[in-house]
N, C-alpha and C. Protein backbone atom coordinates (compact mmCIF):
# COMPACT_ATOMS: atom_id res chain seq x y z
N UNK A 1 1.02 17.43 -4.37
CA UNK A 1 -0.25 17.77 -3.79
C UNK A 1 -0.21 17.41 -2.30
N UNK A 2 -0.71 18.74 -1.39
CA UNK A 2 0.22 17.93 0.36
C UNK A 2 -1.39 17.26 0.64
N UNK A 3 -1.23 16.68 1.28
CA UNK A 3 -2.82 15.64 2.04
C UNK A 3 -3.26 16.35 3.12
N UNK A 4 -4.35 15.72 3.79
CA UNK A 4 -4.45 16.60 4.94
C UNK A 4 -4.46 15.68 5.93
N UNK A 5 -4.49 16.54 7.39
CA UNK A 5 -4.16 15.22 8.49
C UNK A 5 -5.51 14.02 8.31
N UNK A 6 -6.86 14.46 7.87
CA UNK A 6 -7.59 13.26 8.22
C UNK A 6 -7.64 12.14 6.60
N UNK A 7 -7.12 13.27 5.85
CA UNK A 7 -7.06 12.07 4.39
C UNK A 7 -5.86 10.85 5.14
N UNK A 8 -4.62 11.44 5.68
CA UNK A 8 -3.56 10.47 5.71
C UNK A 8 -4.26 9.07 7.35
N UNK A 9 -5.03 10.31 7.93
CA UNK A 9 -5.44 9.11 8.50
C UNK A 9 -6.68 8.31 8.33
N UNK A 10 -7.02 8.52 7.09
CA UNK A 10 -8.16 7.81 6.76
C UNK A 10 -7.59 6.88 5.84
N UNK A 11 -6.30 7.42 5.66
CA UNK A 11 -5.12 6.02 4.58
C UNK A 11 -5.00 4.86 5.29
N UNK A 12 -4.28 5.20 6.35
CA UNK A 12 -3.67 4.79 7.55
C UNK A 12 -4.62 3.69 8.07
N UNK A 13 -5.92 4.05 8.19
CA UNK A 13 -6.85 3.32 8.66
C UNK A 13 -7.38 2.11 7.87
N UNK A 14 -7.22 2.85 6.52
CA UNK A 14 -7.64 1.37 5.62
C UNK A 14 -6.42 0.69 5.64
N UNK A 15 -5.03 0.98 5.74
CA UNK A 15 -4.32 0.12 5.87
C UNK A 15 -4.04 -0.74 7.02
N UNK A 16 -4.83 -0.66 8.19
CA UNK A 16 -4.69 -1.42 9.25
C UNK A 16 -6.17 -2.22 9.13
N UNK A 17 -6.55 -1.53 8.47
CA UNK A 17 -7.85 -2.37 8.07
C UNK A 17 -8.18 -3.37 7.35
N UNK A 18 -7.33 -3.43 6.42
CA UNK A 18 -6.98 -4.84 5.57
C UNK A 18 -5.42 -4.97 5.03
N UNK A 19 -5.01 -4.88 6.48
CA UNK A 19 -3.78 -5.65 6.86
C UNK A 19 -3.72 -6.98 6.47
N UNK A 20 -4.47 -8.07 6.48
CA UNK A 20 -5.09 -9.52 6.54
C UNK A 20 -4.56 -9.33 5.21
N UNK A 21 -5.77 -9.15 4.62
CA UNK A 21 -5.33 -9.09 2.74
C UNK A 21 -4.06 -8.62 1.94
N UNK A 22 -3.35 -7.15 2.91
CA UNK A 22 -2.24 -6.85 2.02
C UNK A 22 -1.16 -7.57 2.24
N UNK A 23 -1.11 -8.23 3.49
CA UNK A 23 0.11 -9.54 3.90
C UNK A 23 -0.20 -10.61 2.48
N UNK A 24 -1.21 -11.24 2.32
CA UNK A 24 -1.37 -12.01 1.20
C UNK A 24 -0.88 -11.68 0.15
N UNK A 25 -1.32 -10.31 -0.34
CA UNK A 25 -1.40 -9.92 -1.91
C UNK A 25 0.38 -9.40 -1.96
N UNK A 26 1.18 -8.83 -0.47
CA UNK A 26 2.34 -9.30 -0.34
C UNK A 26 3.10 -10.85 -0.56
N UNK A 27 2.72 -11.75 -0.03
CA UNK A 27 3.26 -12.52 -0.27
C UNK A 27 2.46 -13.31 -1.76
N UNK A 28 1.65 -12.84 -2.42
CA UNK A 28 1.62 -13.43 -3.68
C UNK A 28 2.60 -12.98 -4.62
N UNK A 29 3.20 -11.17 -4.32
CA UNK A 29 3.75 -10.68 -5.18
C UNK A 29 5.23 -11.54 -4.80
N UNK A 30 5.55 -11.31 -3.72
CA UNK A 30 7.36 -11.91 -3.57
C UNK A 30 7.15 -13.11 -3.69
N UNK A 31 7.56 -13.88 -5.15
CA UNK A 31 7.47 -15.04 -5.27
C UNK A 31 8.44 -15.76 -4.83
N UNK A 32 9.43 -15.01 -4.57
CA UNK A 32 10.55 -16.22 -4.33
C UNK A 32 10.86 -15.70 -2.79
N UNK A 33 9.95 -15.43 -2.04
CA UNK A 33 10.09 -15.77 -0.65
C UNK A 33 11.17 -14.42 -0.09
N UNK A 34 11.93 -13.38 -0.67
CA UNK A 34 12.56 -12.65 -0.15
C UNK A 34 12.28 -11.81 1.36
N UNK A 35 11.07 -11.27 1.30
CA UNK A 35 10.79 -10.72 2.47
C UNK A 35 10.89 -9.45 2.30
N UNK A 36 10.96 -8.77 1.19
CA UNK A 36 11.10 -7.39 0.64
C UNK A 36 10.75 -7.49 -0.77
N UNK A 37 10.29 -6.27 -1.45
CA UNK A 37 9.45 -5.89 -2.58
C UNK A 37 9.98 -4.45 -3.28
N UNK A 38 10.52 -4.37 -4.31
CA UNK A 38 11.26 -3.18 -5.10
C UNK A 38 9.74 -2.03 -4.82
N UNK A 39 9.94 -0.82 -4.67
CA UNK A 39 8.40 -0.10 -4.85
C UNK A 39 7.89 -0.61 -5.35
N UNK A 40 8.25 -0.72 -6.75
CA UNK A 40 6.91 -0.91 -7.92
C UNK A 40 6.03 -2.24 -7.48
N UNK A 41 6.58 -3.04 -7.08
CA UNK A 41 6.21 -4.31 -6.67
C UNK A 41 5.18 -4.06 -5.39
N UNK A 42 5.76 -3.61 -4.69
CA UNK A 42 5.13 -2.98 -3.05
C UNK A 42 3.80 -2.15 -3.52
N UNK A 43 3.80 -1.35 -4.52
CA UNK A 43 2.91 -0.27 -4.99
C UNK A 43 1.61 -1.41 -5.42
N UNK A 44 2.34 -2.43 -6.45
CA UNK A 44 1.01 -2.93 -6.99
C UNK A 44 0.29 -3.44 -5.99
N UNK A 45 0.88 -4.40 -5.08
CA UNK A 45 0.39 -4.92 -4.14
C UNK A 45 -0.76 -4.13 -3.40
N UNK A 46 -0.03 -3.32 -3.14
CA UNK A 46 -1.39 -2.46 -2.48
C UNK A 46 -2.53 -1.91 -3.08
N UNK A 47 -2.11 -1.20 -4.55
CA UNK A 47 -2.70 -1.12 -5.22
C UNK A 47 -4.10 -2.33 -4.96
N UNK A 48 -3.58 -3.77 -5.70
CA UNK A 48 -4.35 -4.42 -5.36
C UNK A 48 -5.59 -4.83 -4.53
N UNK A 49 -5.20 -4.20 -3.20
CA UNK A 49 -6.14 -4.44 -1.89
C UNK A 49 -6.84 -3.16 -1.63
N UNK A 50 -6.21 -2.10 -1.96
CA UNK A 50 -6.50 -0.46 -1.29
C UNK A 50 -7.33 0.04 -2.54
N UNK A 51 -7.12 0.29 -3.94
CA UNK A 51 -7.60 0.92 -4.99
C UNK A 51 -9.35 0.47 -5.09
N UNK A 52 -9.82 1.38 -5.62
CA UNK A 52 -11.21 1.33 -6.06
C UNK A 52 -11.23 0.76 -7.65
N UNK A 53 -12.02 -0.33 -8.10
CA UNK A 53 -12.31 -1.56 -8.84
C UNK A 53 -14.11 -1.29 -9.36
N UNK A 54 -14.05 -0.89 -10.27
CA UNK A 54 -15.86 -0.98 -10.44
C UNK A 54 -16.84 -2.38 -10.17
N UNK A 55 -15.66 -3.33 -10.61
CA UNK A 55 -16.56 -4.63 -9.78
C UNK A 55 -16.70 -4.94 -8.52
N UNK A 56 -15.37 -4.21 -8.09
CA UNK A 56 -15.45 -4.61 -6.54
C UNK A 56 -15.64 -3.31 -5.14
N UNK A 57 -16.10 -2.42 -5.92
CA UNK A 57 -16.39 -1.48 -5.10
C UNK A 57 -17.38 -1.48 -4.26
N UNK A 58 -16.61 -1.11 -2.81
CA UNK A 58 -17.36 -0.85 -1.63
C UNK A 58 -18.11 0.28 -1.51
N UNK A 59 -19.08 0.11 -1.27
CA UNK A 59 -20.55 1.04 -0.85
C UNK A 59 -19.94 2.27 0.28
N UNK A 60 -19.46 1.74 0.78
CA UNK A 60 -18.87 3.14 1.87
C UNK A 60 -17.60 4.01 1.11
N UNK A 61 -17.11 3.58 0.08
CA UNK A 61 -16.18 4.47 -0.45
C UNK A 61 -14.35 4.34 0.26
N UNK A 62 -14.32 3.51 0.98
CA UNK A 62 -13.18 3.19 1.72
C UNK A 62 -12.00 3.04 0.56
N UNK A 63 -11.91 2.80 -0.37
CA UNK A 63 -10.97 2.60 -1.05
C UNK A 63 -9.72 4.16 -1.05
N UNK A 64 -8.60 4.02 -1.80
CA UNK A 64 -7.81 5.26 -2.10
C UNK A 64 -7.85 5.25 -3.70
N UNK A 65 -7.33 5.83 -3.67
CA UNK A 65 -6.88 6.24 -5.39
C UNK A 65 -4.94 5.91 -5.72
N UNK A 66 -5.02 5.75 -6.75
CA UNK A 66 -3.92 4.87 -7.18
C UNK A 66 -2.86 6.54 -6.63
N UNK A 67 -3.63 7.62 -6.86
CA UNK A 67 -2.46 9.02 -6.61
C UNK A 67 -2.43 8.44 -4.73
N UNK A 68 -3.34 8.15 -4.28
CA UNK A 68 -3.16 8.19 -3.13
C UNK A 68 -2.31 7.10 -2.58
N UNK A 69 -2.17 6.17 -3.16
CA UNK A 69 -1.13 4.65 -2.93
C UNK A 69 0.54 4.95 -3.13
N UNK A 70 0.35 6.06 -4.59
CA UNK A 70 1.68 6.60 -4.38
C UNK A 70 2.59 6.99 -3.87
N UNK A 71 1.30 7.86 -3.23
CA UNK A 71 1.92 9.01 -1.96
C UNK A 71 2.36 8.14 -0.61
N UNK A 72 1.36 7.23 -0.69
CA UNK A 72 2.02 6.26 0.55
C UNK A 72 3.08 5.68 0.33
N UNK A 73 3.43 5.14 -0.53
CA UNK A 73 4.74 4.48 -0.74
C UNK A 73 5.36 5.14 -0.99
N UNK A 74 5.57 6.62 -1.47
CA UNK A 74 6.51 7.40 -1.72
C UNK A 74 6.80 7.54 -0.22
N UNK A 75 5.91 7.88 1.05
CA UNK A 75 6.04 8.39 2.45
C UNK A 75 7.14 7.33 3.60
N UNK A 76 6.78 6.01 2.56
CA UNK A 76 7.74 5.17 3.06
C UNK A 76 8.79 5.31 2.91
N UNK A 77 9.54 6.67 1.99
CA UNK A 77 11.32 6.48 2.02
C UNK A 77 11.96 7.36 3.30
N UNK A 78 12.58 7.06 3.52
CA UNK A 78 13.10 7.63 4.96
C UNK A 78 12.81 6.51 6.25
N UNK A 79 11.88 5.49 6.08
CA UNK A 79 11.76 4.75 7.22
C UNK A 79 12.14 3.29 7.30
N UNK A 80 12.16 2.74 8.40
CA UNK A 80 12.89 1.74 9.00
C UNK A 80 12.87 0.65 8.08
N UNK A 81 10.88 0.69 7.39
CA UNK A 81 10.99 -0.45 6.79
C UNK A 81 11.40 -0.59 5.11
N UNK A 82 12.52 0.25 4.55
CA UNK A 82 13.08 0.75 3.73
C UNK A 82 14.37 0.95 3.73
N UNK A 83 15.11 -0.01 3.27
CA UNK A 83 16.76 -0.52 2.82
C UNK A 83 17.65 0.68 2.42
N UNK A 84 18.71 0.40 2.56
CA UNK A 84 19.47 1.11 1.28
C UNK A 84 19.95 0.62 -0.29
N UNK A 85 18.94 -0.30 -0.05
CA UNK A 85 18.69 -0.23 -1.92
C UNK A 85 17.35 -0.12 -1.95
N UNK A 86 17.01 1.10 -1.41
CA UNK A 86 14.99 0.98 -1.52
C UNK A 86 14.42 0.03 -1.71
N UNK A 87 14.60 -1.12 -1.25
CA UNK A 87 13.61 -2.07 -1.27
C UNK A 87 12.68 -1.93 0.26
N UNK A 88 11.32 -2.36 -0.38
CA UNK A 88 10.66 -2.63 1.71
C UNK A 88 10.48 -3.71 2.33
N UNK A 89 10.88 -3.52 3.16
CA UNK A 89 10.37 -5.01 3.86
C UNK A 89 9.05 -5.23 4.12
N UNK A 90 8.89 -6.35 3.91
CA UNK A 90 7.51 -6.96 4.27
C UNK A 90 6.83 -7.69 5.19
């Protein structure tokens, strides 16, 4: 499903937007201090901070959808912060 330019930058935006939180919910997931996260690991994480929660849902709708978290971490292969054993850095 392709996105459009203001969905990816309305991604983009929540992710600089609670940057604060996904560094945390990063470093809660890498327990043993590596500094990189297999996708799936990287995915939940965000998941975590970015996804919409019925208890914790924001009134403005800022959240993504778990299809939309995908797509971001899928967008991450090809770039810098992505190994050659697909892991990401964090």
């Amino acid at each position: 499903m392709p996105h459009s330019p203001q969905r990816s930058a309305r991604s983009l935006g929540l992710v600089f937007e609670r940057s604060h939180a996904l560094g945390k919910a990063f470093h809660y997931v890498d327990t043993s201090g590596r500094g990189y996260l297999p996708p799936d690991e990287f995915e939940k994480a965000v998941e975590l901070v970015l996804t919409s929660d019925e208890s914790h849902h924001c009134p403005g709708g800022g959240e993504l959808t778990s299809s939309q978290v995908k797509h971001l971490v899928y967008s991450l292969r090809g770039s810098t912060l992505v190994d050659e054993l697909s892991l990401i850095h964090i």
